[in-house]
N, C-alpha and C. Protein backbone atom coordinates (compact mmCIF):
# COMPACT_ATOMS: atom_id res chain seq x y z
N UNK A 1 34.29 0.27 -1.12
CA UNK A 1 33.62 -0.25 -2.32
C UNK A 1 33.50 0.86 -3.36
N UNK A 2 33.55 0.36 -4.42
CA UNK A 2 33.45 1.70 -5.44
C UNK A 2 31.88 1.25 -5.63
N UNK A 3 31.26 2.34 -5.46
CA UNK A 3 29.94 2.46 -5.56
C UNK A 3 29.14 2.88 -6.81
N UNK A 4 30.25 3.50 -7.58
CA UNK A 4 29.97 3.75 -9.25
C UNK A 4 29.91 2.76 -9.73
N UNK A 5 31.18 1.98 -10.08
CA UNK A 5 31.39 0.89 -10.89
C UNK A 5 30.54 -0.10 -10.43
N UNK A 6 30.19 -0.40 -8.64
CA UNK A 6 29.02 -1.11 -8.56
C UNK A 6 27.81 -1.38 -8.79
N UNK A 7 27.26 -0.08 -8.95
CA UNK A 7 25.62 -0.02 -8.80
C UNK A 7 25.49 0.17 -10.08
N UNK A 8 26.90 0.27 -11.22
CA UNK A 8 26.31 0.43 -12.77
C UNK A 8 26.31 -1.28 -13.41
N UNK A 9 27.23 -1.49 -12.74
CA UNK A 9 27.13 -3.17 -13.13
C UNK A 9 25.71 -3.62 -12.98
N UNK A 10 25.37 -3.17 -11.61
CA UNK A 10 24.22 -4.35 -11.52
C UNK A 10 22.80 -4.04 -11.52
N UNK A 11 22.29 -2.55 -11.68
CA UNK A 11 21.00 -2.21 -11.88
C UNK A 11 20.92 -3.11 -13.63
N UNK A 12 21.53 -2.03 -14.61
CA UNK A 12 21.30 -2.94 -15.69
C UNK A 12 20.60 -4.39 -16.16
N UNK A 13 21.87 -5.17 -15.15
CA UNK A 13 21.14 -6.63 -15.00
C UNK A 13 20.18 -7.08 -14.79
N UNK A 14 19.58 -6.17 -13.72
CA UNK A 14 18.10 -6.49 -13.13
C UNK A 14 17.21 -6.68 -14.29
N UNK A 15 17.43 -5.50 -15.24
CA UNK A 15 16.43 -4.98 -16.52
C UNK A 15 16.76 -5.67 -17.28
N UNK A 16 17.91 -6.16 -17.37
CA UNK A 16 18.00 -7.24 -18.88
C UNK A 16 17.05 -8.46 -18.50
N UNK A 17 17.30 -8.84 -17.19
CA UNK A 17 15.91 -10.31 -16.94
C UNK A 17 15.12 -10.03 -17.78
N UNK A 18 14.12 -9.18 -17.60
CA UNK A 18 13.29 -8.69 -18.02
C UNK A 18 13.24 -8.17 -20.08
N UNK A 19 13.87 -7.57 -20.06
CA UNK A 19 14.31 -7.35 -21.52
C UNK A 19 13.77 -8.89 -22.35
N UNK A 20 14.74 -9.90 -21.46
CA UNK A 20 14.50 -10.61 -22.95
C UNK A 20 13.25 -11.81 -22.57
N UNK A 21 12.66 -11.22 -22.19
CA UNK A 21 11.23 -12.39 -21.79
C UNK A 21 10.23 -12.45 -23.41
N UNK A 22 10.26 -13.42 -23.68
CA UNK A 22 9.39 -13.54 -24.80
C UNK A 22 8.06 -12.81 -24.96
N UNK A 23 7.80 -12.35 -23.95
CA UNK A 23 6.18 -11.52 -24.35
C UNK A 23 6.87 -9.88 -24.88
N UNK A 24 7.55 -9.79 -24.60
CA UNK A 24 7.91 -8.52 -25.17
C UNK A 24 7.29 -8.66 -26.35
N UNK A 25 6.97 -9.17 -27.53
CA UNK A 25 6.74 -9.10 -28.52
C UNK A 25 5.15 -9.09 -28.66
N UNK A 26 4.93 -8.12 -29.32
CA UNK A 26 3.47 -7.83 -29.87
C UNK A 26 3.08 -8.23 -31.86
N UNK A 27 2.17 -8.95 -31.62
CA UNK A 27 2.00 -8.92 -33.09
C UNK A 27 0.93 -8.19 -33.36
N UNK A 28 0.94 -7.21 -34.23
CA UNK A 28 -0.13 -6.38 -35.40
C UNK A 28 -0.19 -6.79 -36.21
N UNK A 29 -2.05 -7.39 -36.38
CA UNK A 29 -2.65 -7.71 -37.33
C UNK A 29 -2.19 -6.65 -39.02
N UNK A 30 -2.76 -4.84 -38.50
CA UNK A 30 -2.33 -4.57 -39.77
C UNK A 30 -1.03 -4.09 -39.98
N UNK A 31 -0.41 -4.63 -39.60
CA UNK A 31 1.68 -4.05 -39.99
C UNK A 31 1.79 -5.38 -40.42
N UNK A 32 1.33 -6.52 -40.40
CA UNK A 32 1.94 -7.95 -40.31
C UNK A 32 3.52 -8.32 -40.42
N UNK A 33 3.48 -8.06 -39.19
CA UNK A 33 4.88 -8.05 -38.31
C UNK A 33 4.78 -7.82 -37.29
N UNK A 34 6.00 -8.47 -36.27
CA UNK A 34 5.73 -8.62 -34.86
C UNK A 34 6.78 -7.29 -34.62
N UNK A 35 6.19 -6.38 -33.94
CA UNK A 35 6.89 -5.17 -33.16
C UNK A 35 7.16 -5.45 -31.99
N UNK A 36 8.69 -5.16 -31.42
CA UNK A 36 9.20 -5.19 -30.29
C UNK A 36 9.00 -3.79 -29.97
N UNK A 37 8.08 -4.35 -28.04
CA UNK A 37 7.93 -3.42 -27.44
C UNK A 37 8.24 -3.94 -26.14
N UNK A 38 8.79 -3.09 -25.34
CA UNK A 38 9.26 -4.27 -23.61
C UNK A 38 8.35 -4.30 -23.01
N UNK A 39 8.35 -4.76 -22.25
CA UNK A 39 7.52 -5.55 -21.40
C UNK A 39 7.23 -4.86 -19.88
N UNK A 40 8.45 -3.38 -19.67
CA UNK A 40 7.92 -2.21 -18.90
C UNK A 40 8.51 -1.69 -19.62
N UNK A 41 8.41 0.19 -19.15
CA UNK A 41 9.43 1.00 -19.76
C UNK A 41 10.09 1.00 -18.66
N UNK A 42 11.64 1.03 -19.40
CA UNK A 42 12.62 1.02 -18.85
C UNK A 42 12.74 2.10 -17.94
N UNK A 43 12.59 3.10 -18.40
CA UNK A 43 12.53 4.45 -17.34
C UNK A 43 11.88 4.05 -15.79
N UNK A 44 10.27 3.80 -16.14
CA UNK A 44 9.83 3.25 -15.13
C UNK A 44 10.45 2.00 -14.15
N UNK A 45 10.93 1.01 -14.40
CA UNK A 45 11.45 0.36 -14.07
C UNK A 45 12.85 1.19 -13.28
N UNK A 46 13.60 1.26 -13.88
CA UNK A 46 14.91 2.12 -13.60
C UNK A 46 14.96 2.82 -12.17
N UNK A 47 13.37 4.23 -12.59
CA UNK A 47 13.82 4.50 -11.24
C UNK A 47 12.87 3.56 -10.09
N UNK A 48 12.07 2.64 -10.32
CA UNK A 48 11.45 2.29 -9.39
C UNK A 48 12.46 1.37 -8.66
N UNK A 49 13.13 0.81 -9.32
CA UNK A 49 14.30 0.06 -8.86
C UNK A 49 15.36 0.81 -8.01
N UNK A 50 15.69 2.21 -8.57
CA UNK A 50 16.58 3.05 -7.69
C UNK A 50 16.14 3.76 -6.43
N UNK A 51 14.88 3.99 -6.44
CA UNK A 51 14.40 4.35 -5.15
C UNK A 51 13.70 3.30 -4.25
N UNK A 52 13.90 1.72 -4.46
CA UNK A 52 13.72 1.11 -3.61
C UNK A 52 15.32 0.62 -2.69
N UNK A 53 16.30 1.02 -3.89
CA UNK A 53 18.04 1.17 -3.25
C UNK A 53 18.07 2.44 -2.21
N UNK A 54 17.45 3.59 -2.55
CA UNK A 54 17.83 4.26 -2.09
C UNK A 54 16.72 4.92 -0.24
N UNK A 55 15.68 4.05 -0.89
CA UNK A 55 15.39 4.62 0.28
C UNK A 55 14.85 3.43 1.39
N UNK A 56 15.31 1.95 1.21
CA UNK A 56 15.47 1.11 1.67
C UNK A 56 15.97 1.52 3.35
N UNK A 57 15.06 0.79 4.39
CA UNK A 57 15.67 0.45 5.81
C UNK A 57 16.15 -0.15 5.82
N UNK A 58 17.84 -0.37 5.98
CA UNK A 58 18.96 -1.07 6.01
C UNK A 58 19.05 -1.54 7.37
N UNK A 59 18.78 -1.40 8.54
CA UNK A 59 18.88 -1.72 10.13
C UNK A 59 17.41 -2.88 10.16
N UNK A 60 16.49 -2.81 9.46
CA UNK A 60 15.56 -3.93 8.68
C UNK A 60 16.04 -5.29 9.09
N UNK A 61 15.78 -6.05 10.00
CA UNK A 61 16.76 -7.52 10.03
C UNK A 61 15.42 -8.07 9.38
N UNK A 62 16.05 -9.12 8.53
CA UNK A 62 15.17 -10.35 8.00
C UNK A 62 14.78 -10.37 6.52
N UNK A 63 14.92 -9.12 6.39
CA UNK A 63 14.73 -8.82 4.71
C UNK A 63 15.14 -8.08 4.47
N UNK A 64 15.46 -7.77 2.50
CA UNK A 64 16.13 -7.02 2.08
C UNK A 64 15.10 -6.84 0.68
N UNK A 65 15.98 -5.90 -0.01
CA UNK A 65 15.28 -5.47 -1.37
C UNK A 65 14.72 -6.62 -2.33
N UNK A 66 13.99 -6.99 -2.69
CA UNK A 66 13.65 -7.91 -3.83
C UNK A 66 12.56 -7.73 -4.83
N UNK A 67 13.08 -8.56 -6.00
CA UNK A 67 12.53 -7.84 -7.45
C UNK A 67 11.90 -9.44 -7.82
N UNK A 68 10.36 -9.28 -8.16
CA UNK A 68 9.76 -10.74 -8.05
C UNK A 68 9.59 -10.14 -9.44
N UNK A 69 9.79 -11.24 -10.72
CA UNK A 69 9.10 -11.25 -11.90
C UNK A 69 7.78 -12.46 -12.11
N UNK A 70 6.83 -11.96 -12.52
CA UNK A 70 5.74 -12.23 -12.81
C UNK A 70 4.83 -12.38 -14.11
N UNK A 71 4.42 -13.58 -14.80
CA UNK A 71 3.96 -13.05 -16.31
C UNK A 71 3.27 -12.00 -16.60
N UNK A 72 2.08 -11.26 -15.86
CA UNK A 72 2.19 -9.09 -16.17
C UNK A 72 1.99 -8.62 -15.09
N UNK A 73 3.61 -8.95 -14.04
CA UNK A 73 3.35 -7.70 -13.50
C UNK A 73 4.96 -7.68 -12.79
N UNK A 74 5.36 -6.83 -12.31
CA UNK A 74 6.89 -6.96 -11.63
C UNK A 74 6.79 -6.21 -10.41
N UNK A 75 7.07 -6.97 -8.79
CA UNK A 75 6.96 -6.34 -7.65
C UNK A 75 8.20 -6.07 -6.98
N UNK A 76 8.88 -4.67 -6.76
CA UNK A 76 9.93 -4.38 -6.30
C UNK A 76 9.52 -3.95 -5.06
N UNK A 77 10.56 -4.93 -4.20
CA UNK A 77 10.05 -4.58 -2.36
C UNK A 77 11.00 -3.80 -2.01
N UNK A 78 11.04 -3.47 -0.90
CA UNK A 78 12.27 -2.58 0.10
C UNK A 78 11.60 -2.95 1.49
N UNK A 79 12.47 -2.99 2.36
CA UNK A 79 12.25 -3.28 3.74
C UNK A 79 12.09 -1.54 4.13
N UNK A 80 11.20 -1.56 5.30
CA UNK A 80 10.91 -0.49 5.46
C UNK A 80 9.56 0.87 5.47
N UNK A 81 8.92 1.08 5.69
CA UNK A 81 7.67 1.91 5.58
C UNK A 81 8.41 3.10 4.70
N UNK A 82 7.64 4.14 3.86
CA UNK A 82 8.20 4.91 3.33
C UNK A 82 7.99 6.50 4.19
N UNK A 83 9.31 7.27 3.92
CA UNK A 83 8.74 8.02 5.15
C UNK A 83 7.99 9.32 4.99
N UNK A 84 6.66 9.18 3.56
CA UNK A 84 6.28 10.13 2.91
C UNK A 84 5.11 9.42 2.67
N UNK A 85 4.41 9.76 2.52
CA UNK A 85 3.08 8.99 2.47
C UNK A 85 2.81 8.69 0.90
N UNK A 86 2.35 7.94 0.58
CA UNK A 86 2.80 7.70 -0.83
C UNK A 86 1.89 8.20 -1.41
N UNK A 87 0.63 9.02 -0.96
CA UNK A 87 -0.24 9.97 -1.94
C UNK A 87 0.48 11.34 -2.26
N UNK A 88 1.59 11.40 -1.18
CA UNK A 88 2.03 12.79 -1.65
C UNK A 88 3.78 11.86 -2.83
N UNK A 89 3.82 11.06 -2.72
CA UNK A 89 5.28 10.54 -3.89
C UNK A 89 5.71 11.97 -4.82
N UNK A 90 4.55 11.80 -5.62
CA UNK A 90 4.87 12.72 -7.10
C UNK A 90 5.01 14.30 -6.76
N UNK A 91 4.69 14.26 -5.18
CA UNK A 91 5.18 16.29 -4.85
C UNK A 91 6.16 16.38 -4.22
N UNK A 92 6.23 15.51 -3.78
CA UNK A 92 7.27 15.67 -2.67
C UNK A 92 8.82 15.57 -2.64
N UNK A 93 9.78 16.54 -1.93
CA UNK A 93 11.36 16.41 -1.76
C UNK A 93 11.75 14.81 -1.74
N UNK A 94 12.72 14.73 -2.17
CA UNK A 94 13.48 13.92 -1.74
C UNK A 94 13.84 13.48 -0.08
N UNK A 95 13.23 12.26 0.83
CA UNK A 95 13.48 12.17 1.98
C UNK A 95 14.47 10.92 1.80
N UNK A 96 15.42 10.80 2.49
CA UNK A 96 16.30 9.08 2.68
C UNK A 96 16.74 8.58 3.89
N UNK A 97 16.29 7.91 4.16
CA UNK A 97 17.33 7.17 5.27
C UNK A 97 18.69 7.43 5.12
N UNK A 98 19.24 7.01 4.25
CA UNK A 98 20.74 6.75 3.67
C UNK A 98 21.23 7.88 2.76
N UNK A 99 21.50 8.74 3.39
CA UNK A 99 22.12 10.05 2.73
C UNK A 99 23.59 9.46 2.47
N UNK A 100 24.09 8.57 2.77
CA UNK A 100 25.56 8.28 1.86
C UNK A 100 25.06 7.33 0.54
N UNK A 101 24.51 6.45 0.88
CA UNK A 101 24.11 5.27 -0.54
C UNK A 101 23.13 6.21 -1.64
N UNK A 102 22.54 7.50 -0.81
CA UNK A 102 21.82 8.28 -1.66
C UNK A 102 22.74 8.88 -2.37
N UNK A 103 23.91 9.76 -1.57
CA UNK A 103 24.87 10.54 -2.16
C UNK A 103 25.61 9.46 -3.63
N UNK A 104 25.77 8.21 -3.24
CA UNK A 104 26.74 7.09 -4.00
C UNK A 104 25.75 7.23 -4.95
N UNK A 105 24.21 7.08 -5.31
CA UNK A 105 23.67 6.91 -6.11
C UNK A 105 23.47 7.80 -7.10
N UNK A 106 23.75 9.58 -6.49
CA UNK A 106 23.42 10.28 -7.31
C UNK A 106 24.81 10.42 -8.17
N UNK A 107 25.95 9.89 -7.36
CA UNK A 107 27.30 10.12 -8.26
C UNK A 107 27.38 9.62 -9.47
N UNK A 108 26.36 8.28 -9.43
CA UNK A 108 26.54 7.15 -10.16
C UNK A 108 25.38 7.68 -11.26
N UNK A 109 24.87 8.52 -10.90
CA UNK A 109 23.83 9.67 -11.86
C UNK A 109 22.69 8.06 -12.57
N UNK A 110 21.95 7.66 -11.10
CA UNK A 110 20.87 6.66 -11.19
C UNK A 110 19.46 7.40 -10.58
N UNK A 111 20.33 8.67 -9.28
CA UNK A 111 19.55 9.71 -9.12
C UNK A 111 19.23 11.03 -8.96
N UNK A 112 19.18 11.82 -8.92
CA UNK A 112 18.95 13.15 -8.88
C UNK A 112 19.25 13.66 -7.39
N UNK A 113 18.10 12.85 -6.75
CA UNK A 113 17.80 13.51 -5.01
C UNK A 113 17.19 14.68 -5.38
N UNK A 114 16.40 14.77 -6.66
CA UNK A 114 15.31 16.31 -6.33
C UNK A 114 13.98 15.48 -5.68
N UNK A 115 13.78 14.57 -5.75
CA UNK A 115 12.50 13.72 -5.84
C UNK A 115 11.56 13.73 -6.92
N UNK A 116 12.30 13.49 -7.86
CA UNK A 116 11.36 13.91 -9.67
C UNK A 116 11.14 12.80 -9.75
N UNK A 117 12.13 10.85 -9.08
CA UNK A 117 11.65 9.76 -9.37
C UNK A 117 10.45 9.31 -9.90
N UNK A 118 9.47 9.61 -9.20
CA UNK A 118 8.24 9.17 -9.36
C UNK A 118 7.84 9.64 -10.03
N UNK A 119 7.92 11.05 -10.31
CA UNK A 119 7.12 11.96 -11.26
C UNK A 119 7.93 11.14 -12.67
N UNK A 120 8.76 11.10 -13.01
CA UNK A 120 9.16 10.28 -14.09
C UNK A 120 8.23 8.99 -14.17
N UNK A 121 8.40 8.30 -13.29
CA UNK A 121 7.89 7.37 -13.26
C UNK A 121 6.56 7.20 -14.15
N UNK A 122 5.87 8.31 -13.16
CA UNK A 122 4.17 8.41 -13.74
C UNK A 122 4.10 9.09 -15.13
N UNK A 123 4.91 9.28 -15.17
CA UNK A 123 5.41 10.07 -17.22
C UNK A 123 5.35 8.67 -18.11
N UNK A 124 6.43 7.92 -17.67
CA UNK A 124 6.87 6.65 -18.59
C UNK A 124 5.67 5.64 -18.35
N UNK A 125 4.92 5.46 -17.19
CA UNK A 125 3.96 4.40 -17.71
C UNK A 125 2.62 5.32 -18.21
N UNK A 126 2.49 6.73 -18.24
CA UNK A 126 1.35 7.02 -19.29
C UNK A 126 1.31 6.81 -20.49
N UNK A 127 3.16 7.80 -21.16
CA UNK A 127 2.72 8.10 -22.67
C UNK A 127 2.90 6.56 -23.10
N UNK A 128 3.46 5.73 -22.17
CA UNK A 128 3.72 4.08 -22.66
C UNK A 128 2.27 3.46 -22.85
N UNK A 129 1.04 4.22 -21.96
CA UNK A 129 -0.95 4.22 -21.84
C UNK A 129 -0.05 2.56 -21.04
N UNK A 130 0.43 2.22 -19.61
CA UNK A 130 0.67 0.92 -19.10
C UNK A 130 -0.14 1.47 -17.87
N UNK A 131 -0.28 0.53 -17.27
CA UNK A 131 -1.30 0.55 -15.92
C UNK A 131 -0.57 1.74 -14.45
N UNK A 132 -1.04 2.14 -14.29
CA UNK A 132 -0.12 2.99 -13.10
C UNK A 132 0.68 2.17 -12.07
N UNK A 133 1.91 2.66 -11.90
CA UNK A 133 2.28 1.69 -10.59
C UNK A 133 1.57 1.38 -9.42
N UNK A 134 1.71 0.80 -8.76
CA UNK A 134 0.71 0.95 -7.39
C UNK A 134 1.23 0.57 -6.22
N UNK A 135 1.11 1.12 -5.06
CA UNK A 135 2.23 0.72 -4.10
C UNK A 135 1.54 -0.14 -3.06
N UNK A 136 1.96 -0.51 -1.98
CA UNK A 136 1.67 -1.12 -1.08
C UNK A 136 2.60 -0.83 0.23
N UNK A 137 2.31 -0.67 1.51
CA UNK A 137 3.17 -0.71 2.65
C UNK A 137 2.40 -1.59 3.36
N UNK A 138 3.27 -2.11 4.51
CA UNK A 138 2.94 -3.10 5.58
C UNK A 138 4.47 -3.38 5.88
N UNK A 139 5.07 -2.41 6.60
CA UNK A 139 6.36 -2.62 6.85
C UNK A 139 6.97 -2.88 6.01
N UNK A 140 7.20 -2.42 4.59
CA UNK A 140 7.66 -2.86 3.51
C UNK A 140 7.47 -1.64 2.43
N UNK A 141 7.73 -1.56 1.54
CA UNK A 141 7.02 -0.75 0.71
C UNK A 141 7.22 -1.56 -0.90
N UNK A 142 6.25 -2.18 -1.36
CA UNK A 142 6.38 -2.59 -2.32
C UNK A 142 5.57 -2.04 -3.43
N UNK A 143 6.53 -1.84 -4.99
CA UNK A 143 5.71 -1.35 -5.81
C UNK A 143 5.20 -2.35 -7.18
N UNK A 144 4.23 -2.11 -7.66
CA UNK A 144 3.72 -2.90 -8.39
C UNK A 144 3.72 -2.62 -10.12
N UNK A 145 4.59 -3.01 -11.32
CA UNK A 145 4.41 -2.35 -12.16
C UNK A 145 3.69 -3.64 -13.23
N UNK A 146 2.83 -3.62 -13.59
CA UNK A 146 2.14 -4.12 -14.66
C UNK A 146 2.86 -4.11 -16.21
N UNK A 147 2.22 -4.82 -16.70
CA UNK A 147 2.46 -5.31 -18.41
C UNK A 147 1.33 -4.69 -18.75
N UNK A 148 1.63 -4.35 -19.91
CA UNK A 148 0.52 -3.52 -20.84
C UNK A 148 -1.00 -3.94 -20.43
N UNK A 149 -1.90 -3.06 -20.70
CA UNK A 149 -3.03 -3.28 -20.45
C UNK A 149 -3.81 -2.55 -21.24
N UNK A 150 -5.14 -2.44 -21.79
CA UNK A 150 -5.74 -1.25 -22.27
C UNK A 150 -6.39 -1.05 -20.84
N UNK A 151 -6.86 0.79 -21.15
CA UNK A 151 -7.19 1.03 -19.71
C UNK A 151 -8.87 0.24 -19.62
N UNK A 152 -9.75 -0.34 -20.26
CA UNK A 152 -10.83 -0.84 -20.38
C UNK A 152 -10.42 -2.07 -19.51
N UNK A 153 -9.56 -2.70 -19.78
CA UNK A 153 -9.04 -4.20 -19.14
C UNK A 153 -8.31 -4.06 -17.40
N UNK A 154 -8.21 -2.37 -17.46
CA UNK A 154 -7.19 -2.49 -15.91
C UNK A 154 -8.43 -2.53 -14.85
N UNK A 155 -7.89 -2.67 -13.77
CA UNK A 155 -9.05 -3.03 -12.40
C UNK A 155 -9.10 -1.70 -12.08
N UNK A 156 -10.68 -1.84 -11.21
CA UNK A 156 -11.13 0.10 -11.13
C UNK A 156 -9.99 0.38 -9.90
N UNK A 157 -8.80 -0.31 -9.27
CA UNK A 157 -8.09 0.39 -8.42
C UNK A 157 -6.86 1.31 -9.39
N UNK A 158 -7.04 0.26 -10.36
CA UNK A 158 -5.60 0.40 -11.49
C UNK A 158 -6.42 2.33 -12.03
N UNK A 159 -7.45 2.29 -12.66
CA UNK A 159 -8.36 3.27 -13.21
C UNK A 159 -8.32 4.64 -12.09
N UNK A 160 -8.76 4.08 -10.63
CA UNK A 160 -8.58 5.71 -10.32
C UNK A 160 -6.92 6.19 -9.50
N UNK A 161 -6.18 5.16 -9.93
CA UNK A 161 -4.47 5.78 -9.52
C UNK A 161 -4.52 6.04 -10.79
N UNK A 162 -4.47 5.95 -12.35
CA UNK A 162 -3.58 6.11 -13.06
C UNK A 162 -4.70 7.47 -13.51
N UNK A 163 -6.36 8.11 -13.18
CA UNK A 163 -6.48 9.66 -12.88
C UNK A 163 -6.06 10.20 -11.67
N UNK A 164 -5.45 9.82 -10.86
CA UNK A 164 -5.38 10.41 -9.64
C UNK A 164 -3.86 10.76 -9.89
N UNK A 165 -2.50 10.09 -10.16
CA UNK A 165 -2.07 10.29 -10.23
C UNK A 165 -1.23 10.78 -11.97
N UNK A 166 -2.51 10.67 -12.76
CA UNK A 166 -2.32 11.85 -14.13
C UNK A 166 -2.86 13.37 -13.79
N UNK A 167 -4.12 13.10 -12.56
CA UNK A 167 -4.12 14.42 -12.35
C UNK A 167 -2.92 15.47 -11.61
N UNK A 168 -2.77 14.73 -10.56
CA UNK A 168 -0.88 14.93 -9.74
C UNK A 168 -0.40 15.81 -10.32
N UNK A 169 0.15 14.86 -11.85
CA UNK A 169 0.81 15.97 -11.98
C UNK A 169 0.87 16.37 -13.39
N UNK A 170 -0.10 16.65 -13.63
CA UNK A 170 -0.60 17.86 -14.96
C UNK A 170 -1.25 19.27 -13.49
N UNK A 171 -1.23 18.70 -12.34
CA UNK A 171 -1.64 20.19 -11.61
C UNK A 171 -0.02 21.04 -11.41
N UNK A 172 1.12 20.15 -11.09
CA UNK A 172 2.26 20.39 -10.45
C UNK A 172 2.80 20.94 -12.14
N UNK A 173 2.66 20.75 -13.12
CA UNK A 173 2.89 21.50 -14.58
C UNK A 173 2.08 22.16 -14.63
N UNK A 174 1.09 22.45 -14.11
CA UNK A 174 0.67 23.50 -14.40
C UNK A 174 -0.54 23.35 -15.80
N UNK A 175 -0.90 22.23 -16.14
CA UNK A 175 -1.69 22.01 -17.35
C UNK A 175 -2.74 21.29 -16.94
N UNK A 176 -3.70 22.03 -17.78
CA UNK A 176 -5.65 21.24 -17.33
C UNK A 176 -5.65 20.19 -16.66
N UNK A 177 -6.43 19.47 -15.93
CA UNK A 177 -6.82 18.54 -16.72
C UNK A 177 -8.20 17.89 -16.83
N UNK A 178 -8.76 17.19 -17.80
CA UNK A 178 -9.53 17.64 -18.87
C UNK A 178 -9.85 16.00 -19.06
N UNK A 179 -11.21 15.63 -19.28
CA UNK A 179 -11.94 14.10 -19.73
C UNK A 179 -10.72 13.72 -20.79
N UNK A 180 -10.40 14.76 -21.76
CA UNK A 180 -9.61 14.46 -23.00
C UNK A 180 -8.26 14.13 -21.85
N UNK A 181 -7.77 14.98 -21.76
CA UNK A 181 -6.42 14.67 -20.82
C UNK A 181 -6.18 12.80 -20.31
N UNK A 182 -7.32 12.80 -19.62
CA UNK A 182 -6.77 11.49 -19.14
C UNK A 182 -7.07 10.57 -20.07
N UNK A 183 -7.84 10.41 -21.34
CA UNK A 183 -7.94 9.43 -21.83
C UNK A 183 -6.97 9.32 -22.81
């Protein structure tokens, strides 16, 4: 299988679903005009989507990867427990099951294999101010990415991942952090 030409065809697709959903659009009272803004950031999305390819249990019988859309929120599963505990995600190496579909993925330059995924991740839904991802395992590892929110409106689980993991990693840069910081 060519694994380039494959996995560029069809991540894309996933994100265009999404792309053209009518809420993308925000209207401002004072611009009076409707500003297009998506409905995740793509970044976020991107790699959350690539590291549920890549670090997916493939020997898993009964299920496989799946991407549920939701009016605000989008849940990407993977079969499989993750084999890093997901409080350490944003420090941690790169671990995979699949060191060839990993290798195919980084050819296809969807990933790195430093393990920066996440740390991106938690980049694109801050300066985007969107709800933090949030994960879940139970033989599975599913992640949870939300539609805009102000942080006043997110749930206090949404509130102490998105300081817990703004603190992460403003420590791993090396920068404060500070009441101002997280707000």
């Amino acid at each position: 299988m060519d694994y380039q030409r494959g996995l560029r065809s069809r991540i894309p697709t996933h994100y265009g679903a999404l792309r053209h959903d009518p809420a993308r659009w925000r209207i401002y009272r004072h611009q009076r005009s409707r500003v297009e803004t998506p409905v995740l950031p793509t970044v976020a999305f991107r790699e959350v989507l690539a590291n549920a390819l890549m670090h997916q249990d493939l020997e898993a019988r009964g299920s496989s990867l799946t991407i549920e859309i939701f009016s605000d929120h989008v849940d990407v599963s993977n079969p499989g427990a993750p084999l890093v505990s997901p409080q350490r995600f944003i420090d941690s190496t790169s671990v995979t099951r699949n060191p060839h579909l990993g290798e195919a993925l980084r050819v296809a330059k969807f990933v790195e294999k430093r393990g920066s995924g996440w740390d991106r991740i938690v980049e694109s839904l801050e300066a985007a101010h969107f709800p933090p991802a949030l994960i879940r395992t139970n033989g599975a590892t599913t992640v949870t990415l939300s539609a805009y929110r102000p942080f006043a409106l997110m749930s206090q689980e949404e509130k102490e991942e998105a300081v817990y993991q703004h603190a992460c990693l403003n420590v791993l840069e090396n920068r404060p952090v500070t009441n101002s910081s997280v707000r």
